[in-house]
C-alpha atoms as a PDB file:
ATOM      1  CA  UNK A   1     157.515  83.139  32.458  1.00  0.00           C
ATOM      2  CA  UNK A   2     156.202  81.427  35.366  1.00  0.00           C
ATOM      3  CA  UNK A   3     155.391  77.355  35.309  1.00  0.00           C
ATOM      4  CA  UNK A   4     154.252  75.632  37.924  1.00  0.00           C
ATOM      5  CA  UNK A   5     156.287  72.685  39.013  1.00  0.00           C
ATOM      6  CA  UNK A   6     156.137  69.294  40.524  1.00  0.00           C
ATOM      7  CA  UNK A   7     155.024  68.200  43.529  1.00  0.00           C
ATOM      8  CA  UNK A   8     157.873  65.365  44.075  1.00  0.00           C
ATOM      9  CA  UNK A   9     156.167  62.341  46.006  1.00  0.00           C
ATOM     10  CA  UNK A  10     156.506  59.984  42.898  1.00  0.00           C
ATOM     11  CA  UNK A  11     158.232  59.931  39.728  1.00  0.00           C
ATOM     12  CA  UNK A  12     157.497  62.072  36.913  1.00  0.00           C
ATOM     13  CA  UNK A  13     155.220  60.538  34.159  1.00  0.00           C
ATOM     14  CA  UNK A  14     154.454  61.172  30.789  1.00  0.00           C
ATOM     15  CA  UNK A  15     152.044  64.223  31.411  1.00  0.00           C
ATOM     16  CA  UNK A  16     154.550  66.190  33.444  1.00  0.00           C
ATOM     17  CA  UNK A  17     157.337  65.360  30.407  1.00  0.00           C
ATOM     18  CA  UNK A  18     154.792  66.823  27.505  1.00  0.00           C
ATOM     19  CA  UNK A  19     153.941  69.928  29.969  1.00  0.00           C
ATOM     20  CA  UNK A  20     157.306  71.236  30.382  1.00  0.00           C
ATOM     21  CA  UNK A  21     158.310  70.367  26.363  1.00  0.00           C
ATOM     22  CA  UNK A  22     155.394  72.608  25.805  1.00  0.00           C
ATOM     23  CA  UNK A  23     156.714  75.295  27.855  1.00  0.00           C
ATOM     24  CA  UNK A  24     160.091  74.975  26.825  1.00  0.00           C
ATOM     25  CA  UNK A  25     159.107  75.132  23.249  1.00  0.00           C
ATOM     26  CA  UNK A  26     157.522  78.331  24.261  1.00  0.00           C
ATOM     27  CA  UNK A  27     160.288  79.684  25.349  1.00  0.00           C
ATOM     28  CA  UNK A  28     162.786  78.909  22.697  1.00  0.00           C
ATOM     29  CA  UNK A  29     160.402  80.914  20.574  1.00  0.00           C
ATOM     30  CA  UNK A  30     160.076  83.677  22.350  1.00  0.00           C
ATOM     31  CA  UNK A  31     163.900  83.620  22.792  1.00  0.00           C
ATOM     32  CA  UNK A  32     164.111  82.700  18.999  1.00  0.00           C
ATOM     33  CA  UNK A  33     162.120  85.966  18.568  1.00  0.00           C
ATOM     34  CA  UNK A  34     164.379  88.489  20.501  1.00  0.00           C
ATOM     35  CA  UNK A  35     162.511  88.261  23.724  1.00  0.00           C
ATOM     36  CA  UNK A  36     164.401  88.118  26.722  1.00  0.00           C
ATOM     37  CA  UNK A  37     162.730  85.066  29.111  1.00  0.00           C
ATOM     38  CA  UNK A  38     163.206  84.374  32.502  1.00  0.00           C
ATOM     39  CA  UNK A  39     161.840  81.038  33.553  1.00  0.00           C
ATOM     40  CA  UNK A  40     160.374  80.616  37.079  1.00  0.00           C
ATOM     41  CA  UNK A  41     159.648  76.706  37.889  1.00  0.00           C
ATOM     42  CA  UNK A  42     158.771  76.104  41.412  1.00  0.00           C
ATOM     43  CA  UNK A  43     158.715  73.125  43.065  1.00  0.00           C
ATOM     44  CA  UNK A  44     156.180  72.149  45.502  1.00  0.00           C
ATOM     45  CA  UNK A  45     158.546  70.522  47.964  1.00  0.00           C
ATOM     46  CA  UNK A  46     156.259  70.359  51.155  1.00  0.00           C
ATOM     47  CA  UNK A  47     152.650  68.626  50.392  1.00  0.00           C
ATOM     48  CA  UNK A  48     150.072  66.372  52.101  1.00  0.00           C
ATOM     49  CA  UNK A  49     151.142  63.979  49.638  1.00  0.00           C
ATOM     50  CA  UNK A  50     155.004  64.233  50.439  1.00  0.00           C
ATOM     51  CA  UNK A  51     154.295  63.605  54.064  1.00  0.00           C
ATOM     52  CA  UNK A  52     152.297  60.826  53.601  1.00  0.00           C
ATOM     53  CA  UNK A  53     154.479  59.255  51.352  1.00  0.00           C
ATOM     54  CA  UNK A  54     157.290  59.810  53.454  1.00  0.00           C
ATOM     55  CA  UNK A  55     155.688  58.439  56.573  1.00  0.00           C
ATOM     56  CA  UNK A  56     155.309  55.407  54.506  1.00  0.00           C
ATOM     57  CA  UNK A  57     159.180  54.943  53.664  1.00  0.00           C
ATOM     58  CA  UNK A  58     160.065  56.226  56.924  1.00  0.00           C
ATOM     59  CA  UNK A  59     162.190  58.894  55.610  1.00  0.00           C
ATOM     60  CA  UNK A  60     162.143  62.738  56.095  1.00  0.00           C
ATOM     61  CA  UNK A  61     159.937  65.052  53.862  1.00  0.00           C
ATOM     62  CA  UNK A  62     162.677  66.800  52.483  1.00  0.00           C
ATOM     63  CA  UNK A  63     164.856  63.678  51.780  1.00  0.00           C
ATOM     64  CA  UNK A  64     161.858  62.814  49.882  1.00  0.00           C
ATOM     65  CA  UNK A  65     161.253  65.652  47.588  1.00  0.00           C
ATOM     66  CA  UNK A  66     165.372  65.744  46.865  1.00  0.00           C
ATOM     67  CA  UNK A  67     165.444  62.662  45.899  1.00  0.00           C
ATOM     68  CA  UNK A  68     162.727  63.124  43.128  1.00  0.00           C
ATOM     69  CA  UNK A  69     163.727  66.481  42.263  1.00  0.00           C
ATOM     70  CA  UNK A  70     166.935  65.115  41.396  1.00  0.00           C
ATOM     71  CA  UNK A  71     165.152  63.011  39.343  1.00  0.00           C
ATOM     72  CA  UNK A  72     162.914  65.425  37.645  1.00  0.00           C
ATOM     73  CA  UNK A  73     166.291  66.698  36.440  1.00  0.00           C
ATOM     74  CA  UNK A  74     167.758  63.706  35.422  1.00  0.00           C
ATOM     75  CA  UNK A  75     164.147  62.686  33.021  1.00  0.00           C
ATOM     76  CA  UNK A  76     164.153  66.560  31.412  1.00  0.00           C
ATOM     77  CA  UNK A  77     167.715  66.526  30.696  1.00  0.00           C
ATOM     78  CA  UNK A  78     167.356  63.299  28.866  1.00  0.00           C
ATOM     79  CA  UNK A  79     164.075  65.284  26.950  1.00  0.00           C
ATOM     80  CA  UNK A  80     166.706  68.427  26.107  1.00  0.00           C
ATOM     81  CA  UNK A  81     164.126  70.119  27.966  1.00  0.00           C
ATOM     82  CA  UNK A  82     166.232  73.610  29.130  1.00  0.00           C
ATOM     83  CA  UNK A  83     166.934  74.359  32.602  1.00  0.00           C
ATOM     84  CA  UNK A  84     164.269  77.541  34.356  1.00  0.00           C
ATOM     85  CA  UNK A  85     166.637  80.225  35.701  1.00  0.00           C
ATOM     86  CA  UNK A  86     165.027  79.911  39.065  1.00  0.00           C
ATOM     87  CA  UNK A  87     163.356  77.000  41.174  1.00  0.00           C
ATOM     88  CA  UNK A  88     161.663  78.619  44.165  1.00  0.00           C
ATOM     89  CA  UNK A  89     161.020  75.958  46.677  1.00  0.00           C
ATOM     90  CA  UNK A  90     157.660  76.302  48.653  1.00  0.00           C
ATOM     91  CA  UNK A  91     159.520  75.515  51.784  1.00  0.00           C
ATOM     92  CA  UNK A  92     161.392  78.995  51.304  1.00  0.00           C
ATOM     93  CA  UNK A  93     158.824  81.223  51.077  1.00  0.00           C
ATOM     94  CA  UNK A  94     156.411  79.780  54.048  1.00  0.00           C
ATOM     95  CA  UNK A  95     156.776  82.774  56.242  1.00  0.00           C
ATOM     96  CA  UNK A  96     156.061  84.753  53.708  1.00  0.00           C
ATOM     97  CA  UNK A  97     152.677  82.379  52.678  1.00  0.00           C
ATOM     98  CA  UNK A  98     151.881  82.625  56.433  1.00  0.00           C
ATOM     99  CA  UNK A  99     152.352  86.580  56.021  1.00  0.00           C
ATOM    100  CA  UNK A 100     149.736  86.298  53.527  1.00  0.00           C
ATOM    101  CA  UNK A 101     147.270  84.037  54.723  1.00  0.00           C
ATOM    102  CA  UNK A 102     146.792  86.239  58.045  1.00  0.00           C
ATOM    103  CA  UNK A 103     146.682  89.317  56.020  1.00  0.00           C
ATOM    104  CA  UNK A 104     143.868  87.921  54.131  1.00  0.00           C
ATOM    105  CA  UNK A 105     141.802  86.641  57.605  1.00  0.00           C
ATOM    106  CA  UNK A 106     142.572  90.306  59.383  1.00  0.00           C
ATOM    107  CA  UNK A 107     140.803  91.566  56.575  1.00  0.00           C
ATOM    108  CA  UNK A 108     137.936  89.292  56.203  1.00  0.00           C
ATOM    109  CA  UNK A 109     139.202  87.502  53.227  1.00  0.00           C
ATOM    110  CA  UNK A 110     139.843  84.501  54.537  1.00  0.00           C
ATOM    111  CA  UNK A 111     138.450  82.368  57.614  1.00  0.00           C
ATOM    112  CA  UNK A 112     139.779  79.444  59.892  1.00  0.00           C
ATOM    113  CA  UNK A 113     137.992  76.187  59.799  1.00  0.00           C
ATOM    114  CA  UNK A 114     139.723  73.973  62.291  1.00  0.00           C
ATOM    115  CA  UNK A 115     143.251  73.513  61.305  1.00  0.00           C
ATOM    116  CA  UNK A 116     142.791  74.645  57.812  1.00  0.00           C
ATOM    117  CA  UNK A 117     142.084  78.402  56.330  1.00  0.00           C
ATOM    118  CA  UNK A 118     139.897  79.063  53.586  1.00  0.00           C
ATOM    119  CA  UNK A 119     139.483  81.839  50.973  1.00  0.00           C
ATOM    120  CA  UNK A 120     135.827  83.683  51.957  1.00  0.00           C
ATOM    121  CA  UNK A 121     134.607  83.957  48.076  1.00  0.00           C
ATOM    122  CA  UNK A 122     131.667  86.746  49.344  1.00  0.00           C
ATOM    123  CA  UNK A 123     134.605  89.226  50.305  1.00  0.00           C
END
């Protein structure tokens, strides 16, 4: 089961608690059921909104996003919300995303627009 995760700039809040109960509920009963899970939560560590944020503490990105991924941890332990098995970090897979995105513009998929790339929805 695959959830998408936070994007830690700011602390969690009230929607991002009832998400991940929901989720976890699902998985308890799908566990509950005989199914074997296994819970994918990524974390959106590198973001606009990190940068920004950091710029305005004058701290690093990453120092950024640790700090409220630890925590994320520390508000969904206190919710008995159950630990994924694996938190992929965008940061680890960004030569793979680059991979990607210049598959998809040698193919026509996708197109550069200054600095950013967009998906070409007529392909």
């Amino acid at each position: 089961m695959y959830v998408c995760g936070v994007t830690p700039y700011a602390p969690c809040h009230l929607g991002h608690a009832m998400s991940y109960i929901v989720f976890d509920t699902i998985r308890r009963y799908l566990e509950f059921r005989g199914y074997k899970v296994k819970y994918v939560q990524n974390f959106t560590d590198i973001d606009d909104k990190i940068i920004t944020r950091a710029n305005e503490l004058g701290i690093p990105p990453q120092e950024l996003a640790e700090g409220f991924i630890t925590q994320y941890f520390t508000d969904m332990d206190a919710l008995n919300v159950k630990r994924a098995d694996v938190y992929p970090r965008a940061t680890e897979e960004i030569p793979k995303i680059i991979e990607i995105v210049e598959g998809l513009i040698q193919k026509g998929h996708a197109y550069q627009a200054g600095s950013d790339v967009y998906f070409r929805v007529t392909s």
